[in-house]
Protein backbone atom coordinates (compact mmCIF):
# COMPACT_ATOMS: atom_id res chain seq x y z
CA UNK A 1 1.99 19.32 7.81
CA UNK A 2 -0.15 18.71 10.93
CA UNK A 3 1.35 16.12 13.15
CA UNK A 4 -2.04 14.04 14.00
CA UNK A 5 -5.35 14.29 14.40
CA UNK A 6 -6.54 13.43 17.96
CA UNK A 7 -9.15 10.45 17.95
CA UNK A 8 -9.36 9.69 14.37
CA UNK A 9 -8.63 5.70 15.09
CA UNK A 10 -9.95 5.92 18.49
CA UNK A 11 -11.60 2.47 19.98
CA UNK A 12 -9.60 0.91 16.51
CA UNK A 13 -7.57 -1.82 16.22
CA UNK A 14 -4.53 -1.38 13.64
CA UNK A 15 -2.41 -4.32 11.98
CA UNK A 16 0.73 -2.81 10.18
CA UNK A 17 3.08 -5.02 8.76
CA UNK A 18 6.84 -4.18 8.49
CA UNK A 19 5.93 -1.97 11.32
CA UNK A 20 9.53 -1.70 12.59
CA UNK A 21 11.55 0.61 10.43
CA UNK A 22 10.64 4.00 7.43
CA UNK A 23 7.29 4.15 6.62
CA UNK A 24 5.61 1.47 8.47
CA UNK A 25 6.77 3.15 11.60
CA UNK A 26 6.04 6.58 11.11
CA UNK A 27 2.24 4.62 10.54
CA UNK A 28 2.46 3.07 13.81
CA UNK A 29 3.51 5.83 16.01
CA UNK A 30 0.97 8.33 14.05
CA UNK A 31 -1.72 6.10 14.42
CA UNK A 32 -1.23 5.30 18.04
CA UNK A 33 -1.09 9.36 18.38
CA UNK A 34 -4.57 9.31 16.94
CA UNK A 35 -6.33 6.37 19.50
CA UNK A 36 -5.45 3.18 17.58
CA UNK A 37 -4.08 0.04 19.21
CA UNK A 38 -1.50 -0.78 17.17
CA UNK A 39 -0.36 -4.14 15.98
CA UNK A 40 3.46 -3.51 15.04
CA UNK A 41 4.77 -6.67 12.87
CA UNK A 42 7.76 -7.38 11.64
CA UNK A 43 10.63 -10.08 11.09
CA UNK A 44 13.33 -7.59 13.90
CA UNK A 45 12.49 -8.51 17.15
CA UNK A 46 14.32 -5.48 19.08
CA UNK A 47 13.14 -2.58 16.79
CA UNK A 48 10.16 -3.66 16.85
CA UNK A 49 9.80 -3.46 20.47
CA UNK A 50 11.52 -0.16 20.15
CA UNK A 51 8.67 0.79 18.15
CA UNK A 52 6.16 -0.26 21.20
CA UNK A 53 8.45 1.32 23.76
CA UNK A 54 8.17 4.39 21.94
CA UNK A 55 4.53 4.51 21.38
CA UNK A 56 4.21 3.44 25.09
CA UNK A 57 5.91 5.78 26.77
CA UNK A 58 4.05 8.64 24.48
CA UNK A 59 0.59 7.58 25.85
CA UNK A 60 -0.31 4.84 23.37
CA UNK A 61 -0.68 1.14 22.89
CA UNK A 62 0.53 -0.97 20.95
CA UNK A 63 1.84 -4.80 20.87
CA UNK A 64 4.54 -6.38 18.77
CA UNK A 65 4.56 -9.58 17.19
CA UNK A 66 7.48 -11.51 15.47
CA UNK A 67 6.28 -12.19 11.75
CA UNK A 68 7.80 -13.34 8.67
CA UNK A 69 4.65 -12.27 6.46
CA UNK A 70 6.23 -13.87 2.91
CA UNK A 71 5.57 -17.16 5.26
CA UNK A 72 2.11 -18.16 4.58
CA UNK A 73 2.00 -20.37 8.20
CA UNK A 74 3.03 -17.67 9.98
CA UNK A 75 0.63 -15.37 8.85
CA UNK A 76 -2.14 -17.81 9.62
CA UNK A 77 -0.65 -18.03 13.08
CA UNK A 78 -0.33 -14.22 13.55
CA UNK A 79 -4.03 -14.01 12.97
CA UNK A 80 -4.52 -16.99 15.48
CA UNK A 81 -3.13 -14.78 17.89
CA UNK A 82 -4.90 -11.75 17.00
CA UNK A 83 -8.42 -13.74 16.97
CA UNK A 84 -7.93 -15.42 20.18
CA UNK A 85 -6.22 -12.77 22.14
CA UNK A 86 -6.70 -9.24 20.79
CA UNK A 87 -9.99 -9.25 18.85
CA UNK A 88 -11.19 -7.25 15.87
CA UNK A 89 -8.92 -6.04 13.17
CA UNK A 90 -10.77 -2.94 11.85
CA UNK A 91 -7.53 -1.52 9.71
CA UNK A 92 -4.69 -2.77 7.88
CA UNK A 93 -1.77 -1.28 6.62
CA UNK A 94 0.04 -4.35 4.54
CA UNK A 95 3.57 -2.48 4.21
CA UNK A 96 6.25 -5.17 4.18
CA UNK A 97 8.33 -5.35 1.21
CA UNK A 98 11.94 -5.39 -0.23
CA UNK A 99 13.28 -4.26 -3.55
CA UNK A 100 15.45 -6.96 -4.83
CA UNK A 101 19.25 -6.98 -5.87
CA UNK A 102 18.68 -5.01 -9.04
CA UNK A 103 19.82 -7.49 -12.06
CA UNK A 104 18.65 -7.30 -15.84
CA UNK A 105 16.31 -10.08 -16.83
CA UNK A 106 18.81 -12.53 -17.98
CA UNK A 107 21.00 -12.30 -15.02
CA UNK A 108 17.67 -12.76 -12.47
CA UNK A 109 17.73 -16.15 -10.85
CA UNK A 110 14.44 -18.02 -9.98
CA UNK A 111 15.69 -17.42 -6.06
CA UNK A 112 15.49 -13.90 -6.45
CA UNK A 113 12.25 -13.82 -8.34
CA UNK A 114 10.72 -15.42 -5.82
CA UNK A 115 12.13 -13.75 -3.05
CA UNK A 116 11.19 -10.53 -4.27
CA UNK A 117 7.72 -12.34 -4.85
CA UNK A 118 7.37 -13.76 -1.84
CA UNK A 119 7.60 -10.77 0.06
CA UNK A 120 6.35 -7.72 -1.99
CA UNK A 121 2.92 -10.40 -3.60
CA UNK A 122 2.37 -12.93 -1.15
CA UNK A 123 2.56 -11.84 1.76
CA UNK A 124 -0.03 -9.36 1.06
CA UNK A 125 -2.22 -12.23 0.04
CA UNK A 126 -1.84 -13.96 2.57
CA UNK A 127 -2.34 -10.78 5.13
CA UNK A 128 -5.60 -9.38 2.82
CA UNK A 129 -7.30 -13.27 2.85
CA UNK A 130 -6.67 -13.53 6.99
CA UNK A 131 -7.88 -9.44 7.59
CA UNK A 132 -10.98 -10.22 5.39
CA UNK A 133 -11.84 -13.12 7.52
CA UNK A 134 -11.49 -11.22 10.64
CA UNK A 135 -13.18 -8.27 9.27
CA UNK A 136 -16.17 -10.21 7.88
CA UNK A 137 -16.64 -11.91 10.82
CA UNK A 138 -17.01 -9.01 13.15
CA UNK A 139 -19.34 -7.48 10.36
CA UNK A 140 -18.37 -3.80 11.22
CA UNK A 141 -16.54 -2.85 7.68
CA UNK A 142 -12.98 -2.10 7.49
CA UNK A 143 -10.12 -0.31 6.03
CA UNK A 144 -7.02 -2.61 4.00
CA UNK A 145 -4.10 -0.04 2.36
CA UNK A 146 -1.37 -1.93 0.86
CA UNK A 147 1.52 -0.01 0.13
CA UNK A 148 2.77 -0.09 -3.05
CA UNK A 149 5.22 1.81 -5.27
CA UNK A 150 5.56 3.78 -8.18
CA UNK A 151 7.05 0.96 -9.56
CA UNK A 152 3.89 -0.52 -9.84
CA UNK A 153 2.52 1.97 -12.50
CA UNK A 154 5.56 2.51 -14.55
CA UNK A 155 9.16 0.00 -15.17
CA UNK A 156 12.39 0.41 -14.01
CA UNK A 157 15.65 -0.96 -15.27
CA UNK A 158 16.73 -3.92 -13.42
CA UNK A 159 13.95 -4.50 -10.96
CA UNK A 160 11.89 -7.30 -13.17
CA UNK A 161 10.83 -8.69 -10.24
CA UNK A 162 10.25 -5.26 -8.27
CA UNK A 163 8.33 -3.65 -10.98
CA UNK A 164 6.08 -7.47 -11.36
CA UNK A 165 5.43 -7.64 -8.00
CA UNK A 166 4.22 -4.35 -7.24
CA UNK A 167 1.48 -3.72 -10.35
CA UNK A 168 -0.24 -7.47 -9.35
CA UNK A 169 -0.03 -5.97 -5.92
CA UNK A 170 -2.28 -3.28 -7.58
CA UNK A 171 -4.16 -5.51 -9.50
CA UNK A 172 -4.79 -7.66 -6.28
CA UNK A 173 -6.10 -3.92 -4.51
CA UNK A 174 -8.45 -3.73 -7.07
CA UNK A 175 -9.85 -7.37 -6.76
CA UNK A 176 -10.29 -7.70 -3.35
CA UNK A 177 -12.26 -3.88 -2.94
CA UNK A 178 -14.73 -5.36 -5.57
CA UNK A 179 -14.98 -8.73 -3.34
CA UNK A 180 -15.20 -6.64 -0.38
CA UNK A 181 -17.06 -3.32 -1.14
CA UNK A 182 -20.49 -4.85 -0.25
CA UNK A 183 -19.71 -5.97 3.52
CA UNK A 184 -18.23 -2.01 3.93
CA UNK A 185 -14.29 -3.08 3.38
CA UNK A 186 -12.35 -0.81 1.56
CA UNK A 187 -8.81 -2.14 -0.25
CA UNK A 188 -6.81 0.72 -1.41
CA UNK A 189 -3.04 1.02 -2.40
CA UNK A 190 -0.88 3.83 -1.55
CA UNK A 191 2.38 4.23 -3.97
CA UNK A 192 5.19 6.09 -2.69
CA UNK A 193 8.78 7.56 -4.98
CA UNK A 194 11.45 8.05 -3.24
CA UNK A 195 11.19 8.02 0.92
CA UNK A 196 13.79 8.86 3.31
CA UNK A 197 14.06 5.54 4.84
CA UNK A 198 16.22 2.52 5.86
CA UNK A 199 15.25 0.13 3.02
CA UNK A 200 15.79 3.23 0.88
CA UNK A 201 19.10 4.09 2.14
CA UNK A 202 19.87 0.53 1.61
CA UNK A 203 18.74 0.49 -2.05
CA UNK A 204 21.02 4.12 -3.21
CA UNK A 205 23.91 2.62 -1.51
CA UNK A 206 24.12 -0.75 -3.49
CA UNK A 207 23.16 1.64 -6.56
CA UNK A 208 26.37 3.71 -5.57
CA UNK A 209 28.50 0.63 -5.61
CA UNK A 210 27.42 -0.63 -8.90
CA UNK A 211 27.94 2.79 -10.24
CA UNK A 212 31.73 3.43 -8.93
CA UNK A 213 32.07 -0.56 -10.09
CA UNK A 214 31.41 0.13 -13.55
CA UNK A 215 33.30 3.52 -13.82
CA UNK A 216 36.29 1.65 -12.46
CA UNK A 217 35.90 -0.19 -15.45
CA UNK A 218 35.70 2.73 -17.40
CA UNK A 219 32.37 3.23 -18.36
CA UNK A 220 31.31 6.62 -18.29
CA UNK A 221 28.44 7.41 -15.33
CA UNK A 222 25.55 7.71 -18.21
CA UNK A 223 26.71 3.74 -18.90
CA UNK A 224 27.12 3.02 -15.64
CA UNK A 225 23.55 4.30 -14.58
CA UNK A 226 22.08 2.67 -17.27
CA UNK A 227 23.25 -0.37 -15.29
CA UNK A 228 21.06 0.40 -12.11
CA UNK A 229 17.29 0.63 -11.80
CA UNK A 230 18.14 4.22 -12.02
CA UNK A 231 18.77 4.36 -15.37
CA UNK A 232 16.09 6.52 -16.35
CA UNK A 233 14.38 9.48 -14.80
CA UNK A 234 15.16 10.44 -10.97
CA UNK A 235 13.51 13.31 -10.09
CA UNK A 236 9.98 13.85 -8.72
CA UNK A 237 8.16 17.14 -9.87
CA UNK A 238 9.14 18.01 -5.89
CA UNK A 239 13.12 17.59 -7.13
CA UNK A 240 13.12 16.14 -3.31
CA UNK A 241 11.90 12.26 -1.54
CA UNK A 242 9.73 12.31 0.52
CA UNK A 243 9.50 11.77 4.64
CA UNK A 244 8.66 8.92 6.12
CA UNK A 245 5.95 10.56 7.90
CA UNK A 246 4.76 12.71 5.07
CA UNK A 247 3.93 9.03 3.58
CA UNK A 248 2.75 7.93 6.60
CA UNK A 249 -0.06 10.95 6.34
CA UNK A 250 -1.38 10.16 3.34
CA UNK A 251 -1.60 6.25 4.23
CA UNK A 252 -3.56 7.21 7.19
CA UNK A 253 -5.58 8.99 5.67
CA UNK A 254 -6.76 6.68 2.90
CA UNK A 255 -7.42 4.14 5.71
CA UNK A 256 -9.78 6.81 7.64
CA UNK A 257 -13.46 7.20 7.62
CA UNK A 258 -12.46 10.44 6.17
CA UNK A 259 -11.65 8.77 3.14
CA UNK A 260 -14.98 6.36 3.38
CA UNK A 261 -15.75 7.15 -0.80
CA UNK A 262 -12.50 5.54 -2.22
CA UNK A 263 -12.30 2.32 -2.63
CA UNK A 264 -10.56 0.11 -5.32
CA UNK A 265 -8.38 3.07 -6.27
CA UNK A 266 -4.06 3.41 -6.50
CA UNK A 267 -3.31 6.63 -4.77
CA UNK A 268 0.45 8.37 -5.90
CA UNK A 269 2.05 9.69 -3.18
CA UNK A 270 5.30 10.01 -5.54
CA UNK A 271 5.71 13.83 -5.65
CA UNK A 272 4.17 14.52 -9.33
CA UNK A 273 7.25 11.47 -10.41
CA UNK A 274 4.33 9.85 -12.81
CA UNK A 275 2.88 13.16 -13.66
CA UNK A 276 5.47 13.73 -16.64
């Protein structure tokens, strides 16, 4: 896989939400490689200026700001600061999101629901309302990707709220590239399987603990998977995840000029997971 592409986002302003850690870093530091100023936000303070430091001290630019995007005031606030001090957004990666604690419908609280909600639905919202403003005011088109999951074409056990939130994030792509395809603004999604990441890690390691909890209660592992959101298939076509920066390609890409014909469209970067 070829690293970058020299110039590609060149004279570009870049907004990526959860910015700081996996994915949505591999997107800033590629895109920074390829010319963009990058806007790295996220809710951790320090690796997000690690991010920054890192793009920095490779030859880029790039400028964090502490966000909590499933806060709808402090996205309006973010984009205060980006209108009075940096300018034009003309790309948007909308990548924050979490996958929830994993219980069966009638153990899911109204918290959780909404937490899950808040973060993987809303916030993108909120972010795709504020980038459209900014992008229809400067009147030179755009680029929105908002990264979803495969969980957003198919269901998982356990992840009600995971699996919700991530097919109306695809049904909210598809709405705003019809508002938006006649003022030059493509909306696309991006859905990833499996990614060697932090949030990722995260995720197999509570899955590991509910497992060896419910063989300690001797269930046999076929029972106690069936009690995870892995309960059915977990293997791509690949039999491997994915890199963070192998998702961070394809993202780039969509948001490109080089991908100026899609529009409106939910792009599977899952490894062939939804092709069987």
């Amino acid at each position: 896989m070829r690293d970058y592409f020299e110039g590609r986002f060149e004279g570009k302003n870049m907004l990526v939400t959860g910015g700081t850690s996996g994915i949505g870093k591999s997107v800033c530091i590629r895109a920074a490689k390829e010319g963009a100023f990058v806007i790295v936000v996220g809710r951790n303070e320090e690796r997000g200026q690690s991010v920054v430091n890192e793009i920095v001290e490779n030859g880029g630019n790039a400028r964090f700001i502490k966000v909590d995007v499933s806060r709808e005031d402090e996205v309006i606030n973010l984009f205060n600061v980006i209108n009075n001090e940096i300018g034009d957004i003309h790309v948007a990666i909308n990548n924050a999101g979490i996958v929830g604690h994993g219980e069966r419908i009638d153990e899911l609280s109204t918290e959780e629901w909404l937490r899950v909600i808040n973060t993987n639905l809303n916030s993108a919202f909120y972010c795709c309302r504020e980038e459209a403003k900014n992008m229809l005011k400067h009147k030179q088109g755009g680029s929105i990707v908002n990264i979803s999951s495969i969980a957003g074409s198919t269901g998982f056990y356990r992840s009600s709220a995971y699996v919700s939130s991530k097919h109306a994030l695809n049904g909210l792509t598809k709405a705003v590239a019809n508002d938006l395809a006649a003022f030059n603004i493509r909306c696309n999604s991006v859905s990833p399987a499996g990614t060697a990441t932090p949030l990722n890690d995260r995720s197999a390691e509570e899955i590991k603990g509910k497992i060896g909890a419910a063989m300690a209660q001797g269930k046999s592992i076929e029972e106690a998977k069936s009690e995870t959101m892995i309960g059915g298939k977990t293997e791509t076509l690949q039999k491997r995840s994915a890199t963070a920066e192998e998702q961070a390609a394809t993202i780039l890409y969509v948001a490109s000029e080089e991908a100026a014909h899609i529009t409106g469209s939910i792009i599977m970067s899952d490894g062939g997971y939804t092709a069987y």
